[in-house]
N, C-alpha and C. Protein backbone atom coordinates (compact mmCIF):
# COMPACT_ATOMS: atom_id res chain seq x y z
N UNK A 1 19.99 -10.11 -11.90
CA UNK A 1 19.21 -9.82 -10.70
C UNK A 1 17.83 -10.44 -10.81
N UNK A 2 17.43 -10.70 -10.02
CA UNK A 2 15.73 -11.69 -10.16
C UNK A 2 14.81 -10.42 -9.97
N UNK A 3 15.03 -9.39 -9.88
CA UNK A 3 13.84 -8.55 -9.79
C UNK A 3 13.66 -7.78 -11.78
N UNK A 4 15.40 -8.39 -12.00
CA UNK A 4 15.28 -7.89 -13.48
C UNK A 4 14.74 -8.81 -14.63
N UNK A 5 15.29 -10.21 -13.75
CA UNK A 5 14.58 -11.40 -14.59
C UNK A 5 12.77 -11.09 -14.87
N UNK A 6 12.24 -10.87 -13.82
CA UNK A 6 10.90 -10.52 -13.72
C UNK A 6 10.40 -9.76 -14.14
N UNK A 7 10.68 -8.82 -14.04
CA UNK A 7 10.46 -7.57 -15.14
C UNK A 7 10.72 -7.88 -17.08
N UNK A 8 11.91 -8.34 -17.18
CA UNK A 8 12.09 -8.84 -18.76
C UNK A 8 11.37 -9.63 -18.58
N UNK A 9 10.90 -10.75 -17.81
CA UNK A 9 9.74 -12.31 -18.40
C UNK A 9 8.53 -11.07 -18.34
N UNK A 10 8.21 -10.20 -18.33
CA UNK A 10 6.92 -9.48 -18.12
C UNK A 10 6.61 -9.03 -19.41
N UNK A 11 8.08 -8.14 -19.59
CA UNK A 11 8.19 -7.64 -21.42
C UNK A 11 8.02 -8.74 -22.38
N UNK A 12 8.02 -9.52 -22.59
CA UNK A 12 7.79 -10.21 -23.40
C UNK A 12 6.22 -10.67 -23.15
N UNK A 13 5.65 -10.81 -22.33
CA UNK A 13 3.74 -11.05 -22.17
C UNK A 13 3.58 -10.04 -22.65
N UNK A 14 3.96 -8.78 -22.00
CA UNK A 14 3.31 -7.15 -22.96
C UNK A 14 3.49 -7.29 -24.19
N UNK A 15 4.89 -7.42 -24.40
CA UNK A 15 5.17 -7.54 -25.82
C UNK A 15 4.49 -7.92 -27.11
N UNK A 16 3.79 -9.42 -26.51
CA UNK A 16 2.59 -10.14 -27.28
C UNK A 16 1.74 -9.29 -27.77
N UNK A 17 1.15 -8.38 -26.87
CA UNK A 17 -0.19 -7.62 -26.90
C UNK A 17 0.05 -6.54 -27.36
N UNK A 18 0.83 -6.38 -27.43
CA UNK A 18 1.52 -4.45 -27.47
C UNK A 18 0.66 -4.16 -28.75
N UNK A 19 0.92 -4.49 -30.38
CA UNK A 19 0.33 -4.24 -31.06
C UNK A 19 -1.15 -3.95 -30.89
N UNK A 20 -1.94 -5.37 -30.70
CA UNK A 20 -3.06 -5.17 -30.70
C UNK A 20 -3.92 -4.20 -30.08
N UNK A 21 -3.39 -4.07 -28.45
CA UNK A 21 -3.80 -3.04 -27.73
C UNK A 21 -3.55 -1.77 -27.71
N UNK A 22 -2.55 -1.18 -28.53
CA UNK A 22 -2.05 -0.09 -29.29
C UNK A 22 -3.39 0.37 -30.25
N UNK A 23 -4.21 -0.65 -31.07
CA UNK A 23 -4.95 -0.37 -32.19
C UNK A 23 -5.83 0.62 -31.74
N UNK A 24 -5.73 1.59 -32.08
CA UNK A 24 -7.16 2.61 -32.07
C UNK A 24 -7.24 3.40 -30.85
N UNK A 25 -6.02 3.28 -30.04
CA UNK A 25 -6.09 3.52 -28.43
C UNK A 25 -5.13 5.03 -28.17
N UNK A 26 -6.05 5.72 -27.52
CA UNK A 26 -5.23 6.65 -26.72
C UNK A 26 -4.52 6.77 -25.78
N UNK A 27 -3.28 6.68 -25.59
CA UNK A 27 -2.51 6.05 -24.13
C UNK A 27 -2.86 6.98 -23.60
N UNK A 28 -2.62 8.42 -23.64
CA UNK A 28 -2.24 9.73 -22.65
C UNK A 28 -4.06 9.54 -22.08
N UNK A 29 -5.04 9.00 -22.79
CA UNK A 29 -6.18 8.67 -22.09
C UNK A 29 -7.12 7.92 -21.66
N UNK A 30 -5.62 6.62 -21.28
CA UNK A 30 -5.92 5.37 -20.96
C UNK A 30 -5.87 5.92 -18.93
N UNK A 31 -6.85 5.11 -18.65
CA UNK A 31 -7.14 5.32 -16.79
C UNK A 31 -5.47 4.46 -16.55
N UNK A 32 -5.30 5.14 -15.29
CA UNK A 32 -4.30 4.32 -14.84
C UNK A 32 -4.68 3.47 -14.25
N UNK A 33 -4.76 2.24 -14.58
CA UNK A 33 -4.88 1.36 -13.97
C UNK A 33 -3.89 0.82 -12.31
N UNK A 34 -2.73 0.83 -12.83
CA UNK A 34 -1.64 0.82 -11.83
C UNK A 34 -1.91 1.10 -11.08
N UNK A 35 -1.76 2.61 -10.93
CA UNK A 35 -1.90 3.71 -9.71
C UNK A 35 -3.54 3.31 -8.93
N UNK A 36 -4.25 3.17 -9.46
CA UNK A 36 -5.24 2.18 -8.73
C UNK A 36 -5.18 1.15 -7.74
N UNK A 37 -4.43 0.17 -8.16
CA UNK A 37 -4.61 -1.10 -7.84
C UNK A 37 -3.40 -0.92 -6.75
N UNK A 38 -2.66 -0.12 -7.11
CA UNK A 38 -1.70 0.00 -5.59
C UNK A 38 -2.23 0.78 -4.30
N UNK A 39 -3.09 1.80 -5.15
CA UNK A 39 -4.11 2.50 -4.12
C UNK A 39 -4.94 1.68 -3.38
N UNK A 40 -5.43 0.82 -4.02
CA UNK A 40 -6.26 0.15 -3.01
C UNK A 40 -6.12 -0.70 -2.71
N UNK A 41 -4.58 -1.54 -2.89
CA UNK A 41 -4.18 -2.82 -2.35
C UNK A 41 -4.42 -3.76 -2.90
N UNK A 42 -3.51 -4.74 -2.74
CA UNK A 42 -4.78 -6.42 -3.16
C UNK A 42 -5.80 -6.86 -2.57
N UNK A 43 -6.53 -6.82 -3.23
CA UNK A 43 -7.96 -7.34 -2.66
C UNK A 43 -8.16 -9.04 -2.27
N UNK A 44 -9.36 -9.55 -1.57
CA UNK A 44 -9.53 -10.96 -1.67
C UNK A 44 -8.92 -11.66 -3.14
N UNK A 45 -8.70 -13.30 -2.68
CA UNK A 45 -8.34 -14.28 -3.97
C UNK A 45 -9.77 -14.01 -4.65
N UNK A 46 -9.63 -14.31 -5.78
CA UNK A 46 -11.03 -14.06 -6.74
C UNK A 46 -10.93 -15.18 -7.77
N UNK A 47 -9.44 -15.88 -7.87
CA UNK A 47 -9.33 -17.33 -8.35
C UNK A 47 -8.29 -18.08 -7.96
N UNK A 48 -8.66 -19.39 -8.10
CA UNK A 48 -7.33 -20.26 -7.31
C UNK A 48 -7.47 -21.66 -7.65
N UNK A 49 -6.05 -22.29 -7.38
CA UNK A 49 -6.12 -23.46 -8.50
C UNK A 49 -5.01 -24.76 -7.32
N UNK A 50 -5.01 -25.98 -7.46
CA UNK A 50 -4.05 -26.97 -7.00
C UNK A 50 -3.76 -27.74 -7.59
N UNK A 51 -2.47 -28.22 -7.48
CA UNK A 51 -1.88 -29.65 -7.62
C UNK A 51 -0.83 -30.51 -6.85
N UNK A 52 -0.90 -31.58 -7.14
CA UNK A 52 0.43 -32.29 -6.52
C UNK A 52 1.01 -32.90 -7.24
N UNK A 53 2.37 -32.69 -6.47
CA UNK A 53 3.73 -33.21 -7.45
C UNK A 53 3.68 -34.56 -6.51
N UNK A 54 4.83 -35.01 -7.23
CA UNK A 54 5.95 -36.35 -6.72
C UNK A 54 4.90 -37.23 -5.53
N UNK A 55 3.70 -38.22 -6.98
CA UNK A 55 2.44 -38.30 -5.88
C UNK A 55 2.14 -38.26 -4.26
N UNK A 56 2.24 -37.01 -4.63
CA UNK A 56 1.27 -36.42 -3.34
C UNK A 56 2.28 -35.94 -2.23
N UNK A 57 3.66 -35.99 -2.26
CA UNK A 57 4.22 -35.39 -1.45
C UNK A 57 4.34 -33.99 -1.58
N UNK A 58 4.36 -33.27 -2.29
CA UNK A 58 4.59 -32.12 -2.61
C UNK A 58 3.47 -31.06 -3.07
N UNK A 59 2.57 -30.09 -2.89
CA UNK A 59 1.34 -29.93 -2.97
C UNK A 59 2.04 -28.10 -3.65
N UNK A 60 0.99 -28.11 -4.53
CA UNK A 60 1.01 -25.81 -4.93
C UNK A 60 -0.51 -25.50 -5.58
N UNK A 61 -0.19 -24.56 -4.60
CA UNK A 61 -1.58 -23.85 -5.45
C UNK A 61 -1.18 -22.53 -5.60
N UNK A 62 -1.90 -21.62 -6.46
CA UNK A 62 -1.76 -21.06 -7.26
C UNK A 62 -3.38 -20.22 -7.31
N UNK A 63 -3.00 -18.65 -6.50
CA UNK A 63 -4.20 -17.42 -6.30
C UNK A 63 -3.80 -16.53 -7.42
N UNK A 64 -5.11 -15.81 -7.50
CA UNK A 64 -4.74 -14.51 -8.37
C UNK A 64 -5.87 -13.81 -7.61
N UNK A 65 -5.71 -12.64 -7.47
CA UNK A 65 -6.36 -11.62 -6.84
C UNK A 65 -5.99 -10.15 -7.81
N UNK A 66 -7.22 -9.26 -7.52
CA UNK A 66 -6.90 -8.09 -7.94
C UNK A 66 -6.03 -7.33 -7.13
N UNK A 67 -5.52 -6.33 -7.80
CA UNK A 67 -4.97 -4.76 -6.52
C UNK A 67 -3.23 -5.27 -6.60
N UNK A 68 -2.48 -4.90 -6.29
CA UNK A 68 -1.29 -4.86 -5.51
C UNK A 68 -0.59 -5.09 -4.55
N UNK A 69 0.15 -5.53 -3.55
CA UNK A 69 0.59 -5.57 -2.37
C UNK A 69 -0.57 -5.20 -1.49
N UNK A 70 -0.19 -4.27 -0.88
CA UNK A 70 -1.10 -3.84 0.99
C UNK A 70 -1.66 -2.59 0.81
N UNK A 71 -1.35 -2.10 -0.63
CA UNK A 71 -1.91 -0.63 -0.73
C UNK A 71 -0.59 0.19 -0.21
N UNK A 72 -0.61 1.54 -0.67
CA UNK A 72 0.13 2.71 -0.16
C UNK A 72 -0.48 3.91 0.20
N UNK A 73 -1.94 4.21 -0.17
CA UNK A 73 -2.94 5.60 0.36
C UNK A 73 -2.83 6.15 -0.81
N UNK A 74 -2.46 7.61 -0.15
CA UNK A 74 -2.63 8.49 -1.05
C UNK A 74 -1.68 8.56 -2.17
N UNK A 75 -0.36 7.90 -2.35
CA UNK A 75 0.99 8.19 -2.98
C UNK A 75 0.15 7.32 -4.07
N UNK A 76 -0.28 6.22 -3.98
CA UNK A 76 -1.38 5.19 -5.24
C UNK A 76 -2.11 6.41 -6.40
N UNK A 77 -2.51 7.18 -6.01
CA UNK A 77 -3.54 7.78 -6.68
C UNK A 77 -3.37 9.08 -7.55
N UNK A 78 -1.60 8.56 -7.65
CA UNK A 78 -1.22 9.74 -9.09
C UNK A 78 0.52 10.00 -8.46
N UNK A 79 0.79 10.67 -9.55
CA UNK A 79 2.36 11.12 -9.38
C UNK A 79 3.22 10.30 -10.17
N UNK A 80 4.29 9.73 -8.80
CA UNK A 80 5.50 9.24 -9.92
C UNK A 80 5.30 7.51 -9.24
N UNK A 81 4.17 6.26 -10.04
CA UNK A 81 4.07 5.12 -9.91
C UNK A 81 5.17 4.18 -10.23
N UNK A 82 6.47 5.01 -10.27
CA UNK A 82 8.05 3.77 -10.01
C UNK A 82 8.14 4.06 -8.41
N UNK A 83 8.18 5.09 -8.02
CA UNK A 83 8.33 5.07 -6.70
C UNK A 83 7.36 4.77 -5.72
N UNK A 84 6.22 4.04 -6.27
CA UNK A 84 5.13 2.93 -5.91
C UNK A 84 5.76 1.79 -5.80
N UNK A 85 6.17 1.27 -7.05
CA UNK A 85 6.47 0.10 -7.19
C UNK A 85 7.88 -0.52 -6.35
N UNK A 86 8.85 0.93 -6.27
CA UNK A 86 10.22 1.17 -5.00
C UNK A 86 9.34 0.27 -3.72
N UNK A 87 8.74 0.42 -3.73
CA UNK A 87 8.34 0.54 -1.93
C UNK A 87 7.65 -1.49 -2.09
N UNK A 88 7.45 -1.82 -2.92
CA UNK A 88 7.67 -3.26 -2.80
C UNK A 88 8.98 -4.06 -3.40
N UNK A 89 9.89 -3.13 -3.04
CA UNK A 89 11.16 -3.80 -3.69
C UNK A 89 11.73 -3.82 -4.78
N UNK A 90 10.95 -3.31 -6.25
CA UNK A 90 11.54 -3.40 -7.30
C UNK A 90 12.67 -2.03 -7.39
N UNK A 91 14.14 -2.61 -7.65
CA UNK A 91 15.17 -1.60 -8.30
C UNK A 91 13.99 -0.60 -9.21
N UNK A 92 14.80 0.79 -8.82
CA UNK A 92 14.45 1.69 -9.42
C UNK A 92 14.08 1.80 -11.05
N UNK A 93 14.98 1.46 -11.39
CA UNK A 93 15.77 1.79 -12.87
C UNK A 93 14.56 0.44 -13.41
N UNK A 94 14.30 -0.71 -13.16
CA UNK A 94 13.32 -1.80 -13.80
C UNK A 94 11.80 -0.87 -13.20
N UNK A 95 11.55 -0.63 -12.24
CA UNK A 95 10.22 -0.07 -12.08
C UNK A 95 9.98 0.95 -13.08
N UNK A 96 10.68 1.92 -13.27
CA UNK A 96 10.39 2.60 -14.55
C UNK A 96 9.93 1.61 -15.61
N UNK A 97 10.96 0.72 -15.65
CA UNK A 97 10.97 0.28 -16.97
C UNK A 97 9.48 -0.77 -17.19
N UNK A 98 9.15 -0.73 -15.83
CA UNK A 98 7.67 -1.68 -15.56
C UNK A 98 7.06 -0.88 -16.46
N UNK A 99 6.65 0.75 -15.94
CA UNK A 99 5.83 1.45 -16.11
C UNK A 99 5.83 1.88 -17.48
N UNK A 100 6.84 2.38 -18.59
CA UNK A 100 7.36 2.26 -19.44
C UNK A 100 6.38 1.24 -20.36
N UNK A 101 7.13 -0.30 -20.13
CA UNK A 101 6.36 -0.81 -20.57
C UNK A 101 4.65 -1.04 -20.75
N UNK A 102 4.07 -0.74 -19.38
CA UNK A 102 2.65 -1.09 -19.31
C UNK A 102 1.65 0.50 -19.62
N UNK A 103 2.85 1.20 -20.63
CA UNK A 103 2.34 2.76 -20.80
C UNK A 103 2.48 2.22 -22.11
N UNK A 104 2.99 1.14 -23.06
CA UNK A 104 3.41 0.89 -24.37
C UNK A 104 2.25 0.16 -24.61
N UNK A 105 1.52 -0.66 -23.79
CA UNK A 105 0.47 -1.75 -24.05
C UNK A 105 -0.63 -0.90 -24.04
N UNK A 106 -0.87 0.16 -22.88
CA UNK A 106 -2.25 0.88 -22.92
C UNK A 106 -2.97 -0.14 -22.35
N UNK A 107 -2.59 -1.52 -20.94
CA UNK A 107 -3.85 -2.45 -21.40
C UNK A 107 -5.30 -1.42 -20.35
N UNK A 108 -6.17 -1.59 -20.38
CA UNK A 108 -7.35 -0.81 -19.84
C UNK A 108 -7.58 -1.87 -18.34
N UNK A 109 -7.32 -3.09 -18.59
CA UNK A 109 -7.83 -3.97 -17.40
C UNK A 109 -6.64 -4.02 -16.18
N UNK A 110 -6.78 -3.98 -15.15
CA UNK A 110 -6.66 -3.75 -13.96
C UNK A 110 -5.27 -5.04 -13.64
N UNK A 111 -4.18 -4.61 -12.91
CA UNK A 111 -3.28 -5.58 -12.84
C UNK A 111 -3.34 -6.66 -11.67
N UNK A 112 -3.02 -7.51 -11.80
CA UNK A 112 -3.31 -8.79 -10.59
C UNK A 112 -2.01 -9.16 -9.83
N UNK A 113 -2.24 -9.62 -8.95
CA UNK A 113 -1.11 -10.32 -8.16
C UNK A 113 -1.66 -12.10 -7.87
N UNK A 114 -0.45 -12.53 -8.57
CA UNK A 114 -0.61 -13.93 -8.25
C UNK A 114 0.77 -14.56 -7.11
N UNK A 115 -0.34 -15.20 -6.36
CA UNK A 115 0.82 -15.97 -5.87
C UNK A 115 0.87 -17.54 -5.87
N UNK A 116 1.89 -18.10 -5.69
CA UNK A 116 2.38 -19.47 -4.79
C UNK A 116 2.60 -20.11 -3.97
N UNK A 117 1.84 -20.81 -3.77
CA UNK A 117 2.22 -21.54 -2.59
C UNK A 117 2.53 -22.91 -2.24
N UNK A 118 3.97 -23.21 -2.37
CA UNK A 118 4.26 -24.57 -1.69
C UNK A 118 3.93 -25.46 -0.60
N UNK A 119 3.80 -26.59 -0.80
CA UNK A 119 3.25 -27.32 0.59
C UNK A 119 4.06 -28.87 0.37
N UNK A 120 4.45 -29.17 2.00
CA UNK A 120 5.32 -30.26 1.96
C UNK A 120 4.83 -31.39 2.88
N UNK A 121 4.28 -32.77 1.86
CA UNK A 121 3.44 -33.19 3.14
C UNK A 121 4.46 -34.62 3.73
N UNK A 122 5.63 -34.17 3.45
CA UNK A 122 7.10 -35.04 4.12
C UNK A 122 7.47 -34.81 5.30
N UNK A 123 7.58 -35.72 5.99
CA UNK A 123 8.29 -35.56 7.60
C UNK A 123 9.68 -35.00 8.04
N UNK A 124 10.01 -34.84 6.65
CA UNK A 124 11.61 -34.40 6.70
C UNK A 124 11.54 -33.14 5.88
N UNK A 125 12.67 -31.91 6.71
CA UNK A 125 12.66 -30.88 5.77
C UNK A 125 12.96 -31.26 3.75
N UNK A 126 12.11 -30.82 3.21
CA UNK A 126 12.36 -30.81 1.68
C UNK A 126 12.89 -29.20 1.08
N UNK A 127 13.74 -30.03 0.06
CA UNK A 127 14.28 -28.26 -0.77
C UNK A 127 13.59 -28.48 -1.96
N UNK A 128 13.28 -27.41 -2.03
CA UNK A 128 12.27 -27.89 -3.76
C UNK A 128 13.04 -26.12 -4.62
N UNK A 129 12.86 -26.99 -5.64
CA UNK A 129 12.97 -25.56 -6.87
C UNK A 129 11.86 -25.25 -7.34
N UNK A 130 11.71 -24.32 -7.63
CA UNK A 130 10.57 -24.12 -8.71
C UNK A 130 11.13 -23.40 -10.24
N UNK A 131 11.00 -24.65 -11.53
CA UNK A 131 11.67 -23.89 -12.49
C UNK A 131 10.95 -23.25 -13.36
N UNK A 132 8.97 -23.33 -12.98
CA UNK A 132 8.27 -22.97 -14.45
C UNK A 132 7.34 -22.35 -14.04
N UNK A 133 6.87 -21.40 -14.15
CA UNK A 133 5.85 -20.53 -13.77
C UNK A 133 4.95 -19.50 -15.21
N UNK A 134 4.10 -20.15 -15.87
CA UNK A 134 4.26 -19.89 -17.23
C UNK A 134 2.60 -19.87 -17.57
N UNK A 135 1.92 -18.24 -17.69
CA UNK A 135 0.32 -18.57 -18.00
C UNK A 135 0.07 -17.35 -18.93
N UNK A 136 -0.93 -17.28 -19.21
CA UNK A 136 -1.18 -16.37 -20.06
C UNK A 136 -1.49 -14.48 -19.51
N UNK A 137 -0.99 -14.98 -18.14
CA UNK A 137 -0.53 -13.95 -17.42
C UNK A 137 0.75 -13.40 -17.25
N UNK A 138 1.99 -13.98 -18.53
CA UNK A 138 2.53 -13.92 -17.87
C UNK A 138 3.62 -15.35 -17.46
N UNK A 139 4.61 -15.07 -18.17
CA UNK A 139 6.04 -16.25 -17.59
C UNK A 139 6.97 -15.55 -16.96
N UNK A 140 6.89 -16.00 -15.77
CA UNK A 140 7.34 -15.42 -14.40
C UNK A 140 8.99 -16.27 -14.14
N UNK A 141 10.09 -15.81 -13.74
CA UNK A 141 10.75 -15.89 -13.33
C UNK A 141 10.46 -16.05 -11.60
N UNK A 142 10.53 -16.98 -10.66
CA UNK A 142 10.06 -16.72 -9.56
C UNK A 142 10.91 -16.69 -8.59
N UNK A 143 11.15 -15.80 -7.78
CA UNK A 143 12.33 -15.39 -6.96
C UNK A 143 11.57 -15.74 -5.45
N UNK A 144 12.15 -16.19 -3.83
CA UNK A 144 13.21 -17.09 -5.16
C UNK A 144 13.05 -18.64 -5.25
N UNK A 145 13.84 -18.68 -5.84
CA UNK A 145 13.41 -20.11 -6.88
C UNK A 145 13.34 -21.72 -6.04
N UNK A 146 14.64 -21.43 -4.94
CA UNK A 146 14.55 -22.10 -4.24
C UNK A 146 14.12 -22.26 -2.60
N UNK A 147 13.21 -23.09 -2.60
CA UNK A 147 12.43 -22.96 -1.05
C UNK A 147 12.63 -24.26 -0.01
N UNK A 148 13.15 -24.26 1.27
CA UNK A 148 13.60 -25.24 2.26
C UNK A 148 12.38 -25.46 3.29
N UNK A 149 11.55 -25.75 2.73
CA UNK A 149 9.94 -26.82 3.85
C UNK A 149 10.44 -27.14 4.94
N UNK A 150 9.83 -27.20 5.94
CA UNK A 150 9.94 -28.11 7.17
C UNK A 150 8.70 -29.07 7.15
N UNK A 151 8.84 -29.93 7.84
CA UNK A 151 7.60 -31.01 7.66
C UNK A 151 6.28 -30.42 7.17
N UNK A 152 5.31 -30.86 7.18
CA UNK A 152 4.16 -30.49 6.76
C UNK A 152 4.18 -28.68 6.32
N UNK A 153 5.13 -28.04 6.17
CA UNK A 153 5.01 -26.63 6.32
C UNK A 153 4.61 -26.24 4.56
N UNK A 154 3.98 -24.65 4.50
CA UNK A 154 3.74 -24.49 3.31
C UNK A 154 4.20 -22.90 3.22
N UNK A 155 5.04 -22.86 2.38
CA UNK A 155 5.65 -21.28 2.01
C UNK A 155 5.21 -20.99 0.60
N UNK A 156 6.24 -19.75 0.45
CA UNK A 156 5.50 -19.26 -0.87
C UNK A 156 6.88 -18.39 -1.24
N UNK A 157 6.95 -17.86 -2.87
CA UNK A 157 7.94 -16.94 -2.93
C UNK A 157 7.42 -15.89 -3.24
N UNK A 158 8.28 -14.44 -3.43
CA UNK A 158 7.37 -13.38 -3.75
C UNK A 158 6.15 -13.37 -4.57
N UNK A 159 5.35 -12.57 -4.22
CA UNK A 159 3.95 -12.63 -5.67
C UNK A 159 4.77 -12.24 -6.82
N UNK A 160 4.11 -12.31 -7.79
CA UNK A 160 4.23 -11.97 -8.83
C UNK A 160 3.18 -10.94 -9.24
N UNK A 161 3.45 -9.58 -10.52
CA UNK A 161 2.50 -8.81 -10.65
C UNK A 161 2.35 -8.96 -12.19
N UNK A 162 0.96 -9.04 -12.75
CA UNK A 162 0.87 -9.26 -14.19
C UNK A 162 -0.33 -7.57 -14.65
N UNK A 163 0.44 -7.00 -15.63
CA UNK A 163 -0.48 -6.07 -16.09
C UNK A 163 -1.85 -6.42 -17.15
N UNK A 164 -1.52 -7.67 -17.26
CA UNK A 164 -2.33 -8.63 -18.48
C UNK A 164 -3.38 -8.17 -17.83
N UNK A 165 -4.00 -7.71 -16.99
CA UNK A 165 -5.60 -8.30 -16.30
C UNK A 165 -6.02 -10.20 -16.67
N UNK A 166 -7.00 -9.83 -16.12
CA UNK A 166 -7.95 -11.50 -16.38
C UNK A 166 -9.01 -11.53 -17.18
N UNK A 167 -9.33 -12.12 -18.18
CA UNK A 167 -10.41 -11.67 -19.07
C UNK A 167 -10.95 -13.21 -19.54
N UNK A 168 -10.51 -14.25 -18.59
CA UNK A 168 -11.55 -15.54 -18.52
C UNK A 168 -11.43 -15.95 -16.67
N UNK A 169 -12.80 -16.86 -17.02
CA UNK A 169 -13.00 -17.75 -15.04
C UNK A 169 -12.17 -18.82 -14.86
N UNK A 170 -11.07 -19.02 -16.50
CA UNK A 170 -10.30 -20.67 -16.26
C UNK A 170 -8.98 -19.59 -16.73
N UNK A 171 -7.92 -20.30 -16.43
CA UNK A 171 -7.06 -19.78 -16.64
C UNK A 171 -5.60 -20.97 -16.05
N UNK A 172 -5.50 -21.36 -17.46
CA UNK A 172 -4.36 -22.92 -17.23
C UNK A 172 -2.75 -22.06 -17.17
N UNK A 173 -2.56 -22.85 -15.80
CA UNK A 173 -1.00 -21.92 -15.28
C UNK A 173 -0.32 -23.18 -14.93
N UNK A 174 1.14 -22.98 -15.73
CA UNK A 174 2.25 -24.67 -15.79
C UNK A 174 3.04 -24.05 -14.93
N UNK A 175 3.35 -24.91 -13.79
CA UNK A 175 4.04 -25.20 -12.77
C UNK A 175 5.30 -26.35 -12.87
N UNK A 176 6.66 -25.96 -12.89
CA UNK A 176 7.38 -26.88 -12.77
C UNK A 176 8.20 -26.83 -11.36
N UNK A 177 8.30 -28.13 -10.46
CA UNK A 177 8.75 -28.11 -9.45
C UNK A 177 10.41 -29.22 -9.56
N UNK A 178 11.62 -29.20 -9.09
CA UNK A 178 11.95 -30.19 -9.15
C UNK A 178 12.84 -30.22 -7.58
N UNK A 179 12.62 -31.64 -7.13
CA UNK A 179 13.08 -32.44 -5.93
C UNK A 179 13.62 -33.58 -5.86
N UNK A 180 14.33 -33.96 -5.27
CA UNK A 180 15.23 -34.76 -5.17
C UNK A 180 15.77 -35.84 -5.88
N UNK A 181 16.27 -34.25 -7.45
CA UNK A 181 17.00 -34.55 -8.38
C UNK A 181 15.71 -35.04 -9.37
N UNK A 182 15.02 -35.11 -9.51
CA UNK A 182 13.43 -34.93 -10.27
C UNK A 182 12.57 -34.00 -10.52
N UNK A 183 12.59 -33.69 -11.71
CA UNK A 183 11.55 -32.36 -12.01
C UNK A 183 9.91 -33.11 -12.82
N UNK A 184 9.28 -32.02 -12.24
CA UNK A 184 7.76 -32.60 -12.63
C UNK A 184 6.93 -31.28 -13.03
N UNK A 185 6.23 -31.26 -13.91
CA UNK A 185 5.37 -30.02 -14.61
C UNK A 185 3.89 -30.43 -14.12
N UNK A 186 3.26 -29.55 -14.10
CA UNK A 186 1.53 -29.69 -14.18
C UNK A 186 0.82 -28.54 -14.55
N UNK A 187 0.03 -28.87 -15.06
CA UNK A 187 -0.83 -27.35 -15.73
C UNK A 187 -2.05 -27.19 -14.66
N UNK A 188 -1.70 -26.56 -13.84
CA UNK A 188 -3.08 -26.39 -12.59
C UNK A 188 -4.20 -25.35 -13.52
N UNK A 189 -5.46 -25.60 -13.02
CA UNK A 189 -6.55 -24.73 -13.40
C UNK A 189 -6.88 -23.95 -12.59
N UNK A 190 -6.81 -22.86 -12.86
CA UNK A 190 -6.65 -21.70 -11.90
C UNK A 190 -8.40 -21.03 -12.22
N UNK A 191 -9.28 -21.10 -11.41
CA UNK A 191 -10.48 -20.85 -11.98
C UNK A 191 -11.46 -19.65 -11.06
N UNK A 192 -11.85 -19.30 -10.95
CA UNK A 192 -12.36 -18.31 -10.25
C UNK A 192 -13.48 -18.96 -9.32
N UNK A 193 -13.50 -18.61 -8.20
CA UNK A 193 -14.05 -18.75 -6.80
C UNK A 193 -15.48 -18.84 -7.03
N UNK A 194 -16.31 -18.52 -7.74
CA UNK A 194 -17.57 -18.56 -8.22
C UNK A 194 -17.82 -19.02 -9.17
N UNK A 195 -16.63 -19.91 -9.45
CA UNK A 195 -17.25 -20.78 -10.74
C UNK A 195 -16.78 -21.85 -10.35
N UNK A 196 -18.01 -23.03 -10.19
CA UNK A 196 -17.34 -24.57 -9.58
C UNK A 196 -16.92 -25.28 -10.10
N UNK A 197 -15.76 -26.46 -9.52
CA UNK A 197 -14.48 -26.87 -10.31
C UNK A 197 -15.52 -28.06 -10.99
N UNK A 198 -15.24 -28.37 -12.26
CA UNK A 198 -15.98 -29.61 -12.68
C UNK A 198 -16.02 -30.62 -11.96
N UNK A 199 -14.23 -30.87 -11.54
CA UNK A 199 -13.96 -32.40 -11.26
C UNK A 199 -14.99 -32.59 -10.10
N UNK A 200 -15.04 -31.43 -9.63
CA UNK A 200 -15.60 -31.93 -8.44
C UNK A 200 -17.12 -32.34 -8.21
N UNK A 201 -17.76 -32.01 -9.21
CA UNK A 201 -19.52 -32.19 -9.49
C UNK A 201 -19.54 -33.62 -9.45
């Protein structure tokens, strides 16, 4: 199932950290972070990054924002946060197992939602895959994988949610796209909105 793929590519980013953030830490009096960030939704992009594939026909960029989906109110701000996570689609039985996990890490920093976005600057509908989605937020399985453009059009597939928080303004995220029968990687710089891109000085 791709909502389970996502969830296991998640366990393994926690996984990394689990030890360290375990050291010295009280879970039962770690803030919920979660239950927060669904409470109050996703907020504005706060970093964002581009590139182009298959020169220049094919364009992605790549947001991260704080918060969650659209918010849920009051249900955000305590109780049972799988049946938070129900209400954007994740199977039951893996939302536990979200929570589960991001109760094993203890991390203290606040979870993000990143998304994608494809752009097709071809006159003809394009099908593109996307096979690599891979940062230190986090190697994402991305559902779903395959997306059908219409001319100039730009879509996206579900966000993705990382419990990692963000704890730099750069943040290098590899993108693999492949089209017509050609796959191409790029490591976009995903950098925060208040910090200006070099290239561009």
């Amino acid at each position: 199932m791709p909502i389970q793929k996502r969830v296991f590519a998640l366990f393994g980013a926690l996984s990394a950290v689990s030890v360290l953030s375990l050291a010295g830490c009280d879970n039962a009096r770690q803030p919920d972070e979660l239950a927060r960030a669904v409470a109050v939704g996703e907020r504005p992009v706060a970093m964002t990054g581009s590139a182009v594939f298959f020169g220049g026909k094919i364009g992605a960029t790549v947001t991260i924002s704080r918060g969650i989906g659209s918010g849920t109110g009051e249900r955000g701000k305590g109780g049972d946060n799988a049946k938070v996570l129900e209400t954007f689609g994740m199977d039951k039985d893996y939302a536990r197992a979200y929570i589960n996990a991001k109760n094993n890490v203890g991390s203290p920093l606040p979870p993000v939602t990143m998304h994608l976005r494809i752009s097709s600057m071809e006159k003809t509908t394009a099908v593109v895959e996307i096979t690599d989605f891979e940062s230190d937020l986090g190697n994402f399985a991305v559902y779903p994988a395959v997306l059908a453009l219409a001319p100039d059009q730009t879509a996206e597939p579900e966000p993705m949610i990382s419990q990692l928080g963000v704890t730099s303004d750069e943040i290098p995220v590899k993108v693999g796209i492949r089209w017509n029968k050609t796959t191409e990687s790029r490591t976009i710089m995903v950098r925060s909105v208040m910090v200006k891109d070099p290239a561009a000085q």
